[in-house]
Structures are given as C-alpha cells and as structure tokens.
C-alpha atoms as a PDB file:
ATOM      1  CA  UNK A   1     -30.148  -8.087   4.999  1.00  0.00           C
ATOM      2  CA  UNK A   2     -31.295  -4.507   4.543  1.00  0.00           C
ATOM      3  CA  UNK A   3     -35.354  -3.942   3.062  1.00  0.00           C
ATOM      4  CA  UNK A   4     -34.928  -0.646   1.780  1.00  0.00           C
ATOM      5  CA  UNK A   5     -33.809   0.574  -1.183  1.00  0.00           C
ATOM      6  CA  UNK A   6     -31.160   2.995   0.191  1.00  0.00           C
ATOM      7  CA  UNK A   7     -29.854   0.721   2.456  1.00  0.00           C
ATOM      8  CA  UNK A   8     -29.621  -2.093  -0.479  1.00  0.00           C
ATOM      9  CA  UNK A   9     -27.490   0.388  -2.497  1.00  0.00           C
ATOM     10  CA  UNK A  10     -25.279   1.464   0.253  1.00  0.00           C
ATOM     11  CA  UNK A  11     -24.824  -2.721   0.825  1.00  0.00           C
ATOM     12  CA  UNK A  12     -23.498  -3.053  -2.450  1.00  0.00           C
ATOM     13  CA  UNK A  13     -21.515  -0.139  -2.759  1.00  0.00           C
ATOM     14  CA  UNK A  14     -19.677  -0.826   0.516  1.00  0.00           C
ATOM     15  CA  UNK A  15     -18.970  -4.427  -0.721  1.00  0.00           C
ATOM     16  CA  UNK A  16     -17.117  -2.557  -4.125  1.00  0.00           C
ATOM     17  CA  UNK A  17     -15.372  -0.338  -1.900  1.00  0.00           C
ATOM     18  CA  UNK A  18     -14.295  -3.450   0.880  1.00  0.00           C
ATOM     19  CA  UNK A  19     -12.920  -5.671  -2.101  1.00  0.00           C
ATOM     20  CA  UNK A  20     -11.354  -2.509  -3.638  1.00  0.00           C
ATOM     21  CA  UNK A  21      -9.694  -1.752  -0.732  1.00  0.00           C
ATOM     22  CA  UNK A  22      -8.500  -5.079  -0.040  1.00  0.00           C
ATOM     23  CA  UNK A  23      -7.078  -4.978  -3.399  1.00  0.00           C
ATOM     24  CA  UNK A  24      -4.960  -1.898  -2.607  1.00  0.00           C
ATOM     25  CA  UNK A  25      -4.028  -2.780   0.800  1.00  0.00           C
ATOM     26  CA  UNK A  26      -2.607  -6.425  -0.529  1.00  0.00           C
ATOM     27  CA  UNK A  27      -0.685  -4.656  -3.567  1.00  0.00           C
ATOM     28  CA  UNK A  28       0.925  -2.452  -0.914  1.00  0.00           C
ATOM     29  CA  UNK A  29       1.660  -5.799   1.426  1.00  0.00           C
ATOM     30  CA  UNK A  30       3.087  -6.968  -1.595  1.00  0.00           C
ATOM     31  CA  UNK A  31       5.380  -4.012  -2.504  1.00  0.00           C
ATOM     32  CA  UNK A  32       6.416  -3.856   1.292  1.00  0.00           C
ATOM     33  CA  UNK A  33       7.868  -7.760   0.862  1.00  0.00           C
ATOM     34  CA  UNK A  34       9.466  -6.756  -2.366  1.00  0.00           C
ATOM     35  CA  UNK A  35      11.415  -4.561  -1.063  1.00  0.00           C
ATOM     36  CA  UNK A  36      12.045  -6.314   2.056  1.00  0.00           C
ATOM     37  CA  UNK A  37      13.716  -9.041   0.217  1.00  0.00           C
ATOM     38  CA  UNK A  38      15.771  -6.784  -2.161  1.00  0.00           C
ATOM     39  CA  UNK A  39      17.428  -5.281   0.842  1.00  0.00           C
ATOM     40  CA  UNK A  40      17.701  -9.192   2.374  1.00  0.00           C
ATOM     41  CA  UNK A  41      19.588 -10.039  -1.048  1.00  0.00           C
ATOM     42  CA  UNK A  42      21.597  -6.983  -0.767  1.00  0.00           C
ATOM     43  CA  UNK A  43      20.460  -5.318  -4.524  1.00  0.00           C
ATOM     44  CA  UNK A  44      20.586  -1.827  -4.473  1.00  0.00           C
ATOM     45  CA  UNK A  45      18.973  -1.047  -7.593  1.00  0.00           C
ATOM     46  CA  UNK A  46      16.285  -3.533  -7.332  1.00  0.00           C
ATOM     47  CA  UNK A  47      15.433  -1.854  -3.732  1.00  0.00           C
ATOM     48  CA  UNK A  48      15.293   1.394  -5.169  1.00  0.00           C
ATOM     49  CA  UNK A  49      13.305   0.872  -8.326  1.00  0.00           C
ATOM     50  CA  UNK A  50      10.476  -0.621  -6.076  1.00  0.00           C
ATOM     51  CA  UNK A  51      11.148   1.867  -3.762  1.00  0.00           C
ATOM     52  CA  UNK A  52       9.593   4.502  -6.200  1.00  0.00           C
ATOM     53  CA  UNK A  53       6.786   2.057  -7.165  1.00  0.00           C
ATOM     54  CA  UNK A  54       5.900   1.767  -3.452  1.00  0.00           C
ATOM     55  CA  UNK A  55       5.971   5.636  -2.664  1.00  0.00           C
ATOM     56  CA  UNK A  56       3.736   5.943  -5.474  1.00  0.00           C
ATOM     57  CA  UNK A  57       1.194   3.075  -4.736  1.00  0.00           C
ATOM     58  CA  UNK A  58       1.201   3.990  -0.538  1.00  0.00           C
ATOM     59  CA  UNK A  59       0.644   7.600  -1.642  1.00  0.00           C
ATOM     60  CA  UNK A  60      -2.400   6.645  -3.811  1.00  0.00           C
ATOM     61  CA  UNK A  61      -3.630   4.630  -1.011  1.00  0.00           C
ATOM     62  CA  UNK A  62      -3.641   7.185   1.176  1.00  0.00           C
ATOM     63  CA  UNK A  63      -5.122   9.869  -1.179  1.00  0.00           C
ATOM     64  CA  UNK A  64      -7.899   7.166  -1.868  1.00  0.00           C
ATOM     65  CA  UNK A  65      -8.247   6.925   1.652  1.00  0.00           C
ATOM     66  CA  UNK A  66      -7.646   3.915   2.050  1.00  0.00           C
ATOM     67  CA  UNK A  67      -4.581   4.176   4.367  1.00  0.00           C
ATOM     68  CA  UNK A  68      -4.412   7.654   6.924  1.00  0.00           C
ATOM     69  CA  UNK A  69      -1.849   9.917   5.597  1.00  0.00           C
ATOM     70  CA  UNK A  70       0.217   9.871   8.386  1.00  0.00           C
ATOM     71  CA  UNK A  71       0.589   5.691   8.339  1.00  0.00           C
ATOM     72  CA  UNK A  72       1.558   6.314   4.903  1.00  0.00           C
ATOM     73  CA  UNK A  73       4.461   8.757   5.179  1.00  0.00           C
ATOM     74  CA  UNK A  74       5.524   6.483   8.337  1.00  0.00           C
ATOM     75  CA  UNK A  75       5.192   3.339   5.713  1.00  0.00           C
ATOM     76  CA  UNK A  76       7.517   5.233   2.803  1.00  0.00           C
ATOM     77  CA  UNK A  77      10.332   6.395   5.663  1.00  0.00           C
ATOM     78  CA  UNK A  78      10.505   3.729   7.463  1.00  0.00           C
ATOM     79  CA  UNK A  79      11.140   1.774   3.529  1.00  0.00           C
ATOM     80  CA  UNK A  80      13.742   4.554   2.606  1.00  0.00           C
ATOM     81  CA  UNK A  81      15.376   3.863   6.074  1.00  0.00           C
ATOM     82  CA  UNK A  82      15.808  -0.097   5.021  1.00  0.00           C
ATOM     83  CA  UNK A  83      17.157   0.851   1.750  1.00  0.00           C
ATOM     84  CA  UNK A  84      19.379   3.323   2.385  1.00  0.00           C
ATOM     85  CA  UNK A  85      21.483   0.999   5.360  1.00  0.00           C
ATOM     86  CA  UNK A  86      22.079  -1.211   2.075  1.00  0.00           C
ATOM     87  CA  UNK A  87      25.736  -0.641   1.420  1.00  0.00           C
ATOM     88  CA  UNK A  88      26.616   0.378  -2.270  1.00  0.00           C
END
C-alpha cells in the first residue's frame, strides 16, 4: 500500500473510478443481451426501444471514457445490423 499522501488519494480515487466503470461496462453487457434476445424472440418493437436505450448508454460510455469511441460506434452498428435482419 502506498505511504504518501498523493499516492493514498490517487488509490482511492482509482478504486471509485474501477467500480464506476464496472458499473457502466455491466449495464452495457446487459443492454447488449437485451437486445440479443428481443431479436432471438423475433419482437421488433422491443428490439428497437432498447436499441435507443443502448445507443444512448454505449455513447455515454464512450464520452466518459470508459469505452474508445471507435468500439462504441462498432458496438451500436453492429446492434442496428441484428435488428434490422428482424423481419417486420
């Protein structure tokens, strides 16, 4: 364990930002299996309301940096992709 005072504060705050992180990473997990099984059951609408709450939560990830900009757009086309080959 760090001695100095700097160090101690830069401990905790990269323990905040690790769980906070986690946090936003699992709610995007989460989103991502949402939609996953919408598309698996076929529901249209269901796929594209949390399609919209995903593009929103992966583009706040990214602008919090927790996910690189570029993963994100590939995460939100790749999801638009697997919604749009469900027939109407």
């Amino acid at each position: 364990m760090a001695n100095h005072k700097s160090a101690l504060k830069r401990a905790r705050q990269n323990e905040i930002r690790r769980k906070r992180n986690k946090a936003v990473k699992t709610r995007v997990k989460s989103i991502v299996k949402d939609i996953r099984l919408s598309v698996s059951e076929n529901s249209k609408e269901a796929a594209l309301e949390k399609l919209e709450m995903a593009k929103t939560n992966i583009d706040r990830a990214a602008q919090k940096g927790v996910l690189h900009k570029k993963t994100a757009s590939r995460k939100i086309s790749r999801l638009s992709k697997l919604v749009n080959t469900i027939s109407a």
